[in-house]
N, C-alpha and C. Protein backbone atom coordinates (compact mmCIF):
# COMPACT_ATOMS: atom_id res chain seq x y z
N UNK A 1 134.68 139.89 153.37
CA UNK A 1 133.64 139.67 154.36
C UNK A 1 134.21 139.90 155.75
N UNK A 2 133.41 140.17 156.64
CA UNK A 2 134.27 140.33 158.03
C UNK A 2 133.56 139.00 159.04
N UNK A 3 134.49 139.11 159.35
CA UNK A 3 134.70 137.72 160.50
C UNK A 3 135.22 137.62 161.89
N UNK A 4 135.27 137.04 162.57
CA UNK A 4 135.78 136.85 163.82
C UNK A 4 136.98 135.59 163.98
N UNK A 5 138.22 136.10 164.06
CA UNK A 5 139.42 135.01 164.35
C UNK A 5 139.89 135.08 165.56
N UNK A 6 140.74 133.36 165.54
CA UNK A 6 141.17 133.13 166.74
C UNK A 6 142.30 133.37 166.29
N UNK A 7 143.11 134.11 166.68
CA UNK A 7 144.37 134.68 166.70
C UNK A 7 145.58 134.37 167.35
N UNK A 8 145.27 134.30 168.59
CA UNK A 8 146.05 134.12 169.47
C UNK A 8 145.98 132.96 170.27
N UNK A 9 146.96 131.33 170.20
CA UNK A 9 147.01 130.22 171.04
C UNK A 9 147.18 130.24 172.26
N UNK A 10 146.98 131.38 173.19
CA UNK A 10 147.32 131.67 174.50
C UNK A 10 146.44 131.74 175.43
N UNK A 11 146.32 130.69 176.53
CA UNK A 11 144.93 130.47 177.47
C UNK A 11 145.03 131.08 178.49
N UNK A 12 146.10 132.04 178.60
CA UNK A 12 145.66 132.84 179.58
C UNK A 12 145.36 134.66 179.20
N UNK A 13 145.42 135.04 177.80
CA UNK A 13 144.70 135.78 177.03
C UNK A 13 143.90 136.28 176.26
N UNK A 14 142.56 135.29 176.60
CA UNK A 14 141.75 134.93 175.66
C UNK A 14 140.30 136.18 175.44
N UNK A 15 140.99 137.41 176.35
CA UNK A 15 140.28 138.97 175.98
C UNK A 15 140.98 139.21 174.56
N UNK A 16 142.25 138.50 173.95
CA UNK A 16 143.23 139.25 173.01
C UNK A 16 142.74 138.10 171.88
N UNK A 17 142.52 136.82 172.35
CA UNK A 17 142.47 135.88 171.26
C UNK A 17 141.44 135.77 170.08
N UNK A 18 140.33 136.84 170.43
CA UNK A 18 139.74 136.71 169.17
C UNK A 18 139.38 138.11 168.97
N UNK A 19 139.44 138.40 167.17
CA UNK A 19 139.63 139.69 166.68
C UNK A 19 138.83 139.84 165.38
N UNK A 20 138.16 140.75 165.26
CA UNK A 20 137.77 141.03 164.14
C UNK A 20 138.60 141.22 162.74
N UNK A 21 138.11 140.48 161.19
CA UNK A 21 139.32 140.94 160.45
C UNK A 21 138.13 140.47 159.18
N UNK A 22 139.02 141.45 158.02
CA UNK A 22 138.27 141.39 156.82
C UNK A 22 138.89 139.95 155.82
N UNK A 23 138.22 139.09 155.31
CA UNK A 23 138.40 137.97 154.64
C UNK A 23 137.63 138.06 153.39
N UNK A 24 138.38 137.38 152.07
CA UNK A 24 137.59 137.22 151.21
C UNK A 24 135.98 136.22 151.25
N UNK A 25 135.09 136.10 150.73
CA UNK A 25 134.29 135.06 150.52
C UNK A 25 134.52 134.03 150.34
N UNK A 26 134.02 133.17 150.93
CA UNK A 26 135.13 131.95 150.52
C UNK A 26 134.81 130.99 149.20
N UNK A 27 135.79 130.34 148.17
CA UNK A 27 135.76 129.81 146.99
C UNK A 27 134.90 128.54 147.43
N UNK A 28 134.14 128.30 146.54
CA UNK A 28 133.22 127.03 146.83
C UNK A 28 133.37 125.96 146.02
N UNK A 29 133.33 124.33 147.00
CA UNK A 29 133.57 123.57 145.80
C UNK A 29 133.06 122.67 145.26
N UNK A 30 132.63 122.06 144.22
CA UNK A 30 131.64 121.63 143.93
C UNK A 30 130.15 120.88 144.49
N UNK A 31 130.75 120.54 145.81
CA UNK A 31 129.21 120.13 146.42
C UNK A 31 128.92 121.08 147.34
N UNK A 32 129.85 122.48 147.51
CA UNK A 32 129.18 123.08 148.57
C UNK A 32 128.35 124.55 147.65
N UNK A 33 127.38 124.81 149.26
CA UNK A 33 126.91 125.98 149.10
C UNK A 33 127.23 127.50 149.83
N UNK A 34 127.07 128.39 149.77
CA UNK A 34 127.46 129.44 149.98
C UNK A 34 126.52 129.99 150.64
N UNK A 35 126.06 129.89 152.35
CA UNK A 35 125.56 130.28 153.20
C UNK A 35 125.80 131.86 153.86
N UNK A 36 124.85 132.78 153.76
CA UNK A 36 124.87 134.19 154.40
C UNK A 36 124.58 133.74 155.49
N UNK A 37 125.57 133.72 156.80
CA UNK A 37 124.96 133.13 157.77
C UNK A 37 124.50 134.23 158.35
N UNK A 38 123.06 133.95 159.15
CA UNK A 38 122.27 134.46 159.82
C UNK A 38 121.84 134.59 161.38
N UNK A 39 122.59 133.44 161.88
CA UNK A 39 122.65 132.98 163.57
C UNK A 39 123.54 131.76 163.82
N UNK A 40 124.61 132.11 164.90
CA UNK A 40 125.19 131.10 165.17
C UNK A 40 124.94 130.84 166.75
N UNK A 41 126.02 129.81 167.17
CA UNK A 41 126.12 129.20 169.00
C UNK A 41 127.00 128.95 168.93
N UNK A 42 126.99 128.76 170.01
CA UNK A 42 128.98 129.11 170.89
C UNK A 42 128.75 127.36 171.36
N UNK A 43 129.71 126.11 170.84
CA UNK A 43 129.41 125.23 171.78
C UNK A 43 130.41 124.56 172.80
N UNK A 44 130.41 123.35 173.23
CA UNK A 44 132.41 122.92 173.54
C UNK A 44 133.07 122.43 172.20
N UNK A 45 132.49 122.36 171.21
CA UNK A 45 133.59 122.54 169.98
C UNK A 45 134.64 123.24 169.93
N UNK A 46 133.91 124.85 170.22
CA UNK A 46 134.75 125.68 169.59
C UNK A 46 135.90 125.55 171.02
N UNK A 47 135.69 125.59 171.98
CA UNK A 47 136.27 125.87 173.22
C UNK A 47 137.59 124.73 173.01
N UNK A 48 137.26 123.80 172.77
CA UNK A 48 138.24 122.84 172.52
C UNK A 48 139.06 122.39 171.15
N UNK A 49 138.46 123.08 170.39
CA UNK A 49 139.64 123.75 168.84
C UNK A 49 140.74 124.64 169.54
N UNK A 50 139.86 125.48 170.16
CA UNK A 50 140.92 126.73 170.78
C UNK A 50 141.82 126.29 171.38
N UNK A 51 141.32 125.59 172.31
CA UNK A 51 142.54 124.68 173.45
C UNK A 51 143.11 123.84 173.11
N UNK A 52 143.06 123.20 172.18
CA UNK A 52 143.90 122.04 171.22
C UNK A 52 144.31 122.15 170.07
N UNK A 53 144.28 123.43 169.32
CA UNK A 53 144.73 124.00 168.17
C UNK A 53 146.52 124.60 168.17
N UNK A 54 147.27 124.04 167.53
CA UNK A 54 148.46 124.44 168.01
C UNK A 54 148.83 125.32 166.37
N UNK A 55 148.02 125.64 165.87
CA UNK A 55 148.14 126.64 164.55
C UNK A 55 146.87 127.45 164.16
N UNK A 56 146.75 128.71 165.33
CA UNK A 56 145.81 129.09 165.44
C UNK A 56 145.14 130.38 164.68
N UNK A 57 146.70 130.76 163.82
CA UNK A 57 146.46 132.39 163.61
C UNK A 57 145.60 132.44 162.35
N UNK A 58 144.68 133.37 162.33
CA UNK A 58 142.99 133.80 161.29
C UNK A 58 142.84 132.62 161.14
N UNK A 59 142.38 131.21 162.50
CA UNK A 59 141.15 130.42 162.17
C UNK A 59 140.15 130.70 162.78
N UNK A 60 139.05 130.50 161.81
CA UNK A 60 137.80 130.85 162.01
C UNK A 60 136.78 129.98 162.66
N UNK A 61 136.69 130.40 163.74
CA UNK A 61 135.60 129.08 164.25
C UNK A 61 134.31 129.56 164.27
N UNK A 62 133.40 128.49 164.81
CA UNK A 62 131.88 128.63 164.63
C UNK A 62 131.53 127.17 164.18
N UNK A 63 131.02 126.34 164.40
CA UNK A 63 130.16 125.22 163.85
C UNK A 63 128.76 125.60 163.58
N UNK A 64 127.46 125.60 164.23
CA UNK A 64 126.33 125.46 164.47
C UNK A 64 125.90 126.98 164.40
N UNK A 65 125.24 126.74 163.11
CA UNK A 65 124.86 128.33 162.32
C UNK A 65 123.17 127.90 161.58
N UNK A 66 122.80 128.62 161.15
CA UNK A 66 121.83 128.93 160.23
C UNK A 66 121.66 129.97 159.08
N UNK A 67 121.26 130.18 158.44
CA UNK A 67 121.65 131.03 156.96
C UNK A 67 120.64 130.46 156.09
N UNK A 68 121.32 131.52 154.72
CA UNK A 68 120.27 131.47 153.53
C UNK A 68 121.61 130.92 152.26
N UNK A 69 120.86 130.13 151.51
CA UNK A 69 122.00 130.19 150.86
C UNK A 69 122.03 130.91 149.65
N UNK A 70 122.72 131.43 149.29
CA UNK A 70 122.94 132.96 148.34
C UNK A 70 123.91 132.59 146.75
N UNK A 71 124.31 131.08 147.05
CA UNK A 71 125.06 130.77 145.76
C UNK A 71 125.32 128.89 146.13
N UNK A 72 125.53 128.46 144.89
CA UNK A 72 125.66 126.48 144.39
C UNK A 72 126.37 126.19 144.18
N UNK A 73 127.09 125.08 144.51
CA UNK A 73 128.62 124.56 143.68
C UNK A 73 127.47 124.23 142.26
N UNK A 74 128.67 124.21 141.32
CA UNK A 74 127.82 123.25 139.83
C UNK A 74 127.24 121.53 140.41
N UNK A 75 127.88 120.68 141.40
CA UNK A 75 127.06 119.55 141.43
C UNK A 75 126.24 119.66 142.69
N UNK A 76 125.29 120.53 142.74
CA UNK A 76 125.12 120.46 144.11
C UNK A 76 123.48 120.61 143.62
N UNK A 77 123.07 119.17 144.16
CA UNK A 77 121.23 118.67 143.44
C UNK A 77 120.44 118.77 144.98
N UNK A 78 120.84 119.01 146.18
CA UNK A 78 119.69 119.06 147.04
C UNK A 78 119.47 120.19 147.88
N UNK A 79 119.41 121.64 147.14
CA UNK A 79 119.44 122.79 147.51
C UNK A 79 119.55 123.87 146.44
N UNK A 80 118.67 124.88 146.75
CA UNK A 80 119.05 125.78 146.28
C UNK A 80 118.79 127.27 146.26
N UNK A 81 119.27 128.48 145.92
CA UNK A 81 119.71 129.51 146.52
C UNK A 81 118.19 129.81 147.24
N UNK A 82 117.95 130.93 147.94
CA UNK A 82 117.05 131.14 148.42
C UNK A 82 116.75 130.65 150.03
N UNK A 83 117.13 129.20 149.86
CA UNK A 83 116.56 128.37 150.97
C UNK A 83 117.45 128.73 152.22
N UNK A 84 116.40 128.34 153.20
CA UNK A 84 117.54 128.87 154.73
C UNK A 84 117.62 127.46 155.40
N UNK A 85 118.87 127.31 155.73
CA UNK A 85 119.68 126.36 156.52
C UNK A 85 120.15 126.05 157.74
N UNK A 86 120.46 124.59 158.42
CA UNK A 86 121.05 125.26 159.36
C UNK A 86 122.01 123.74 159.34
N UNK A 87 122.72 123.65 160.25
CA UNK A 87 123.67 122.97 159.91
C UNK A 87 124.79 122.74 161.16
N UNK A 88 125.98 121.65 161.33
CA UNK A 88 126.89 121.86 162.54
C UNK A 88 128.01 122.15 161.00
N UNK A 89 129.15 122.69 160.73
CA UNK A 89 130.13 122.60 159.64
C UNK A 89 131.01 121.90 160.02
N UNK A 90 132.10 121.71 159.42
CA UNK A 90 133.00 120.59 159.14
C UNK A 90 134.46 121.36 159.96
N UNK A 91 135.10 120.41 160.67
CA UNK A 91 136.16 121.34 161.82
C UNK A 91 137.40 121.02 160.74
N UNK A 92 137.55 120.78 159.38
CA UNK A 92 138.67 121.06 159.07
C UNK A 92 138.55 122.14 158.02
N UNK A 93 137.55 122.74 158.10
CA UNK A 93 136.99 124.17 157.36
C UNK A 93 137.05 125.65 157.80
N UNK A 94 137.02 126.96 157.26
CA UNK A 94 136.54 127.99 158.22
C UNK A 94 135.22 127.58 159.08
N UNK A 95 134.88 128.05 160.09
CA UNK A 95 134.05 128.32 160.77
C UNK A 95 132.87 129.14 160.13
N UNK A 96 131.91 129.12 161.09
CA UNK A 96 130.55 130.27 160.94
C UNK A 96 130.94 131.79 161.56
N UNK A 97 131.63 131.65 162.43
CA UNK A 97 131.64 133.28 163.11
C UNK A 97 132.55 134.50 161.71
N UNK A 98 131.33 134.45 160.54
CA UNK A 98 131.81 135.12 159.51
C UNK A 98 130.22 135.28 158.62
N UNK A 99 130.31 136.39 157.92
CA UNK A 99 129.16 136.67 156.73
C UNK A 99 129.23 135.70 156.61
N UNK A 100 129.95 134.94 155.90
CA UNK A 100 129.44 133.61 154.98
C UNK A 100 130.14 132.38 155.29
N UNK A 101 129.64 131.57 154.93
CA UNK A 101 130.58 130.29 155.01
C UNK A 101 130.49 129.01 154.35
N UNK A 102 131.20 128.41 153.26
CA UNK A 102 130.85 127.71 152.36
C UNK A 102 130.79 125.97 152.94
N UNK A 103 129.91 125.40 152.75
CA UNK A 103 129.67 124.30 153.08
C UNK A 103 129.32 123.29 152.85
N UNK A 104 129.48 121.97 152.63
CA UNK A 104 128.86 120.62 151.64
C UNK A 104 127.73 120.73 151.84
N UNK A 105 127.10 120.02 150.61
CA UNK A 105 125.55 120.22 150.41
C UNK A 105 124.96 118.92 151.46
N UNK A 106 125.89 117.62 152.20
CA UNK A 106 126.01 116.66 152.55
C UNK A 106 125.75 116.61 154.07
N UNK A 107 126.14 118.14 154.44
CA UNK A 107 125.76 118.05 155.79
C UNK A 107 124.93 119.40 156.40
N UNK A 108 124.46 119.82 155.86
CA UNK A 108 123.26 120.91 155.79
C UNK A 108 121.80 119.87 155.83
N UNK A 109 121.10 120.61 156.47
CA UNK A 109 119.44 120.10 156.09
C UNK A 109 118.75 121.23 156.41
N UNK A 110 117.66 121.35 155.74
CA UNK A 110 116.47 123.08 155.16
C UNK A 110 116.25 123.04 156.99
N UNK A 111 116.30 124.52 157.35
CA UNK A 111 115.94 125.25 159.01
C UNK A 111 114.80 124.35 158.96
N UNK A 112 114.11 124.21 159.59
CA UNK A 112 112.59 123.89 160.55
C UNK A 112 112.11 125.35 160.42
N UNK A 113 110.75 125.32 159.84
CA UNK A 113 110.02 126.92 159.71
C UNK A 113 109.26 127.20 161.52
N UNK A 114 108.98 126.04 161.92
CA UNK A 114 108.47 126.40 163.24
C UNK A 114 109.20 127.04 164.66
N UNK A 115 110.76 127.17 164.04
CA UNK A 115 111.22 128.12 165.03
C UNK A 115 112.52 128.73 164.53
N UNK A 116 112.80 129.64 165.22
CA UNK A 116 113.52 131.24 164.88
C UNK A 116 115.01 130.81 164.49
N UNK A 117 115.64 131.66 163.74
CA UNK A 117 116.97 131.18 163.38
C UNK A 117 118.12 130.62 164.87
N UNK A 118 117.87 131.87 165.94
CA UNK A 118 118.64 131.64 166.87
C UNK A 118 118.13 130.67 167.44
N UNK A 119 117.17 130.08 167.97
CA UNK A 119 116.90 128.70 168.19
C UNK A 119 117.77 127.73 167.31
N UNK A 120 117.09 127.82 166.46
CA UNK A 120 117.52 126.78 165.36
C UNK A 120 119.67 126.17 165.62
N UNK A 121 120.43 127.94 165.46
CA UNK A 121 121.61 127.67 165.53
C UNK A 121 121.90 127.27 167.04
N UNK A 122 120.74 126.86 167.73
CA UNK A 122 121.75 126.50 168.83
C UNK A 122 121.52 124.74 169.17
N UNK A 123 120.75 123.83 167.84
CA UNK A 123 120.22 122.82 167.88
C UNK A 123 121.60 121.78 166.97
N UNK A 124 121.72 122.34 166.14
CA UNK A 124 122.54 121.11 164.96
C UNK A 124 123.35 120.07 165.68
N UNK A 125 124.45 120.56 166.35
CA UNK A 125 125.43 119.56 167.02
C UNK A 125 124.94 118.64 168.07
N UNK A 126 124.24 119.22 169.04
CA UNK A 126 123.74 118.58 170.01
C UNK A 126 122.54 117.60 169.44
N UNK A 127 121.97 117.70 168.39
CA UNK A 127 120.72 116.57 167.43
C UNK A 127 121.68 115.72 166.67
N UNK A 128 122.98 116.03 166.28
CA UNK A 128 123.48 115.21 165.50
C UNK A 128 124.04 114.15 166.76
N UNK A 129 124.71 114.73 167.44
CA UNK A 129 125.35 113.67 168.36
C UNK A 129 124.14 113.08 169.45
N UNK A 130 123.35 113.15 169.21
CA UNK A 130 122.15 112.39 169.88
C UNK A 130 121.67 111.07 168.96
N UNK A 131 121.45 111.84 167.88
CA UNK A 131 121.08 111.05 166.99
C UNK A 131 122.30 109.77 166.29
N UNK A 132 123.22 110.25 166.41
CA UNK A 132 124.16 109.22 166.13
C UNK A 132 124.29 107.87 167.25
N UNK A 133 124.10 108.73 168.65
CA UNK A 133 124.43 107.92 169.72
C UNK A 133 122.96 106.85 169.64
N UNK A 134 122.11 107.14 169.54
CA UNK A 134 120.66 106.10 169.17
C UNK A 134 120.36 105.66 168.09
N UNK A 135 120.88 105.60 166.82
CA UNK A 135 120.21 105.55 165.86
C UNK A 135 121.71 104.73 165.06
N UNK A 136 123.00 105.45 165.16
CA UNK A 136 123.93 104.83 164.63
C UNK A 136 124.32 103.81 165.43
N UNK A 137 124.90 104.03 166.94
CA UNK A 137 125.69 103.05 167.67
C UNK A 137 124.95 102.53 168.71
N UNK A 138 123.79 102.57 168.88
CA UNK A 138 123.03 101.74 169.31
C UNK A 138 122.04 100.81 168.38
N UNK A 139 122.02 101.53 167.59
CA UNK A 139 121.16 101.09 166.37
C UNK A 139 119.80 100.87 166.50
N UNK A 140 118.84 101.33 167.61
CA UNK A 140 117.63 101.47 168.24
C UNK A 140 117.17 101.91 166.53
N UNK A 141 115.95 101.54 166.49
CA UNK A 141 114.63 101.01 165.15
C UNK A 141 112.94 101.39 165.85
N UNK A 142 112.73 102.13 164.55
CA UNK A 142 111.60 102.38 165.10
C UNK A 142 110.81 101.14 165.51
N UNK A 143 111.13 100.06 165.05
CA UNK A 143 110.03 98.49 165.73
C UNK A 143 110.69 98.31 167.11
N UNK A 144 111.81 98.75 167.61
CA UNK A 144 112.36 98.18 169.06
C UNK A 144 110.99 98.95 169.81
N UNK A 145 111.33 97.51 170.78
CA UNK A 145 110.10 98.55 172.05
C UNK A 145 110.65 97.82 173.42
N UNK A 146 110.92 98.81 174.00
CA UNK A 146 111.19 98.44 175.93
C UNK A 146 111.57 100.00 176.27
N UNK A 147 113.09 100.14 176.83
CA UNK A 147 112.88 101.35 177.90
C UNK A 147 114.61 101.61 177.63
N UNK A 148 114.80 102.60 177.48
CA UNK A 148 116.03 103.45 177.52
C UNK A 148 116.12 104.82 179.08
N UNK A 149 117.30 104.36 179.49
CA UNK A 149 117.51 105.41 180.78
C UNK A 149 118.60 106.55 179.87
N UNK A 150 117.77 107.59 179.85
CA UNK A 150 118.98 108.84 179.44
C UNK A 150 119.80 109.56 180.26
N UNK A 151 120.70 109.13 181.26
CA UNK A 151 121.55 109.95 182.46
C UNK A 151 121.56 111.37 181.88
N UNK A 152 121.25 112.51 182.32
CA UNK A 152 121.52 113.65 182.22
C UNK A 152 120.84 114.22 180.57
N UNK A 153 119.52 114.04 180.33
CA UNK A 153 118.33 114.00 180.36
C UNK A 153 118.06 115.89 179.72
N UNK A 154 119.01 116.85 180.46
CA UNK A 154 118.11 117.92 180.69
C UNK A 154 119.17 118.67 179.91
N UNK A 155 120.40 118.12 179.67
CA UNK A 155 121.56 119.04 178.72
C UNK A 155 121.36 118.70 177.58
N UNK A 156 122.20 119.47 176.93
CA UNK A 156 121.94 119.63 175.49
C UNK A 156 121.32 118.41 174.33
N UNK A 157 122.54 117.21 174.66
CA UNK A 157 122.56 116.02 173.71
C UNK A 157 121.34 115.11 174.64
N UNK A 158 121.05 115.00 175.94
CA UNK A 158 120.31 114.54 176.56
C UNK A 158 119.00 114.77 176.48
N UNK A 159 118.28 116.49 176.36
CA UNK A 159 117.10 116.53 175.86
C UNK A 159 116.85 116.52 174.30
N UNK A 160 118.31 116.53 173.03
CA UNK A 160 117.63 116.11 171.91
C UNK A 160 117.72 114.78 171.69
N UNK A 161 118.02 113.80 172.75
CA UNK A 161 117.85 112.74 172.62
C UNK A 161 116.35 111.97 173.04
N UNK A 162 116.38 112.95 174.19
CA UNK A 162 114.72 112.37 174.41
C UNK A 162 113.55 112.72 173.43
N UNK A 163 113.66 113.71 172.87
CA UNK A 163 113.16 113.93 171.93
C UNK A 163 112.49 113.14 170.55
N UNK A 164 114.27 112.68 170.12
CA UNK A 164 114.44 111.90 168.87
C UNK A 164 114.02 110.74 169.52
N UNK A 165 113.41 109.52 170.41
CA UNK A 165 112.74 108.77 170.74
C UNK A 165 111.59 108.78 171.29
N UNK A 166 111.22 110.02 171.34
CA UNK A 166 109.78 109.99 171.44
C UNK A 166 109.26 109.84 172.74
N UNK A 167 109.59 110.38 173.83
CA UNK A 167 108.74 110.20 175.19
C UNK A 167 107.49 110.86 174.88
């Protein structure tokens, strides 16, 4: 499959640090699926793998993708081929910036049909970390009722946070 690697650990060459290169498909394992990815986003994930990665040569980055999935691990009960995805992936994995990319069935959930793949890949990370920040460590319930101030409101994790509470 061809892909895009970070090659080179060097921050002041980063026209040289990423390169096109041919990779097998990757082996899948029992809870993951095998995503043709279809649209990804660039976020500060990747920017800060790069800059804090001190073993960098053919890793593949990309988190926040969308795809179809094209193949099943054997235990994998909440998906299946056909369906399109979208997802943030797991940072001790390859990346998305590749044809494919194999992924737990655990942290995928089916695209939203009401908007376009590239939308879609530029939503996962910034909804997850919204949603964690209200829902896990605040622990806000749909019965709470008063008033939440969202500082900075209009970036990424800030408008899918307003969102996920409902203004």
């Amino acid at each position: 499959m061809k892909a895009v690697s970070y090659v080179i650990n060097n921050h002041d060459d980063f026209k040289n640090s990423l390169v096109d290169i041919e990779k097998a498909k990757p082996t899948l394992k029992e809870r993951d699926v095998l995503v043709k990815v279809q649209a990804i986003s660039v976020n500060p994930v990747d920017t800060k793998v790069r800059k804090n990665s001190s073993e960098a040569n053919n890793r593949i980055l990309g988190w926040d993708a969308v795809g179809e999935i094209i193949e099943v691990g054997p235990k994998v009960t909440s998906f299946k081929v056909g369906e399109s995805v979208w997802y943030a992936g797991d940072l001790t994995r390859d990346g998305s910036n590749a044809e494919f990319q194999a992924v737990d069935e655990r942290i995928i959930s089916l695209k939203p049909i009401t908007v376009s793949n590239a939308e879609a890949a530029a939503l996962p990370l910034t909804a997850i970390t919204a949603w964690e920040m209200l829902f896990d460590r605040f622990q806000i319930s749909e019965t709470d009722v008063g008033s939440i101030l969202i500082i900075g409101g209009a970036g990424g994790v800030g408008s899918m946070a307003l969102l996920q509470i409902e203004i």
